[in-house]
Structure formats: structure tokens, C-alpha cells
Protein backbone atom coordinates (compact mmCIF):
# COMPACT_ATOMS: atom_id res chain seq x y z
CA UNK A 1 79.69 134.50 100.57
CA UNK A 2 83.00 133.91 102.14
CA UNK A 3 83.74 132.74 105.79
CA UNK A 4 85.78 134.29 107.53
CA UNK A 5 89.16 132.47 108.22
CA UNK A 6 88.54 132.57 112.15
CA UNK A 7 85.04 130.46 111.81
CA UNK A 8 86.42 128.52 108.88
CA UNK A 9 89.40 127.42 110.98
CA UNK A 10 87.15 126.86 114.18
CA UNK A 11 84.61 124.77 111.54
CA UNK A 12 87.55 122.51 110.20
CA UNK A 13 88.64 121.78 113.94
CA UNK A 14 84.95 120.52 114.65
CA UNK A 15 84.69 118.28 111.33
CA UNK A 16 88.17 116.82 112.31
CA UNK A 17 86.98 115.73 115.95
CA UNK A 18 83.82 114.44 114.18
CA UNK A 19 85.71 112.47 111.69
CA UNK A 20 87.86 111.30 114.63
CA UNK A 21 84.17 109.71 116.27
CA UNK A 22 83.13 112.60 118.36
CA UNK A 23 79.64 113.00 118.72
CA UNK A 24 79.55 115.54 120.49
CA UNK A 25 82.14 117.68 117.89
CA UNK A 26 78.73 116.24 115.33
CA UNK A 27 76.53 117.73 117.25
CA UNK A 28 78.36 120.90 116.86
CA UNK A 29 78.07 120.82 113.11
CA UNK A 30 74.32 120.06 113.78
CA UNK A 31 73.61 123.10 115.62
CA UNK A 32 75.70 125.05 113.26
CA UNK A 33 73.87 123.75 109.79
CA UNK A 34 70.35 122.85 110.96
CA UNK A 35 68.78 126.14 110.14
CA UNK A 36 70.60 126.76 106.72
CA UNK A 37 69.43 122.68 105.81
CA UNK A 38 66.19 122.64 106.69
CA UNK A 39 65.74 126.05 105.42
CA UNK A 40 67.18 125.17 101.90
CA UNK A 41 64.78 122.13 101.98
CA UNK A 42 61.95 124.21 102.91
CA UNK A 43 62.87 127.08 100.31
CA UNK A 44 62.84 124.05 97.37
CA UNK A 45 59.59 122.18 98.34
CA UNK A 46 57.54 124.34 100.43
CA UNK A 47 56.64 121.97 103.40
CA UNK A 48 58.11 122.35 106.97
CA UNK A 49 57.47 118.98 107.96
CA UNK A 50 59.27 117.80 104.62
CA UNK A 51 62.13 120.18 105.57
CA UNK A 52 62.65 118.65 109.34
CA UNK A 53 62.61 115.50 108.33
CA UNK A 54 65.18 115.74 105.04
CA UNK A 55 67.30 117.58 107.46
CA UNK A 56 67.24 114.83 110.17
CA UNK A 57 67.98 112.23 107.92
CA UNK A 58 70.65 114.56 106.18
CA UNK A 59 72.98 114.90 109.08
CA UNK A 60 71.64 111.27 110.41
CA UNK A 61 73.46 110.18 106.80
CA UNK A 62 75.99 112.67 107.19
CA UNK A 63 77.29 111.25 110.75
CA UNK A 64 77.53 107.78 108.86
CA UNK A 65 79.70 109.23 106.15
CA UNK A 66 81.89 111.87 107.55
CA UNK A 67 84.84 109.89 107.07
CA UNK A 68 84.41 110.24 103.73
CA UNK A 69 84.01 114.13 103.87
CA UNK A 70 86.93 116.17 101.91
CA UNK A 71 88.04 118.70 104.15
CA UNK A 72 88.57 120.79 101.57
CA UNK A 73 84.93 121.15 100.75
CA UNK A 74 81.92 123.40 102.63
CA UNK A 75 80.38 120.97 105.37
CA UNK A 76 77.25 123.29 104.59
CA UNK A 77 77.43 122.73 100.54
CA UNK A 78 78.10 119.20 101.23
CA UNK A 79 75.30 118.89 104.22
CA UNK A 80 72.72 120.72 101.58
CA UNK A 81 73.44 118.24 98.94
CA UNK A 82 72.68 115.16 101.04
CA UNK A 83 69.38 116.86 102.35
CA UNK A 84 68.06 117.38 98.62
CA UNK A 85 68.82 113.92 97.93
């Protein structure tokens, strides 16, 4: 599926302000990618409780490491990944 260049512009500009310590920007991203990450997690395993948590802890991981994310990459493919870790 590809994003539109509008949204994929508007997503870059929210990882950037993240990356430059805005939680708020973060919280952004959150509210963006909860659904699709706990709904992946859910999908895989079958348990909603399972799929809240691995989601919180995803983007609780994800906030510690975003200045490591390549801005090149999907936030959501990269999000997913830490969830199903």
C-alpha cells in the first residue's frame, strides 16, 4: 500500500519533532500507529490483552530509540517490528 506523499510528508515532519525530544510530536505517532500495532499483535497471537500490552511497551521502546530511527524507513514497519519482539 502506498502513502500518499501529503501524509508521508506530514508523518516525516512528526518523527523529526519526535527525534528532536517532542513528546507531544510522539504522541502523535502514538495515536497514528496504535490501532495498526496492537492490531498486528492481536492478528499474530490472538489475545487482546497480549496485544495492548506489546503495543505499550512497543512505542514505550520506540520513544527511547527514535534517535536511532532511519527516516527513510516506515515508522509503522519499524513500530510493528519492535511490538513482535
Amino acid at each position: 500500500m502506498t502513502v500518499p506523499a501529503v501524509q508521508r510528508t506530514h508523518e516525516q515532519e512528526i518523527i523529526a519533532s519526535a527525534k528532536n525530544g517532542s513528546r507531544h510530536a510522539y504522541g502523535e505517532l502514538v495515536s497514528l500507529f496504535w490501532e495498526p500495532t496492537t492490531g498486528l499483535v492481536y492478528h499474530l497471537y490472538g489475545d487482546p490483552a497480549l496485544a495492548e500490552e506489546a503495543a505499550q511497551e512497543a512505542f514505550i521502546r520506540g520513544w527511547q530509540k527514535i534517535g536511532s530511527f532511519q527516516e527513510e524507513r516506515s515508522f509503522r514497519s519499524w513500530i510493528s517490528r519492535i511490538a513482535i519482539n
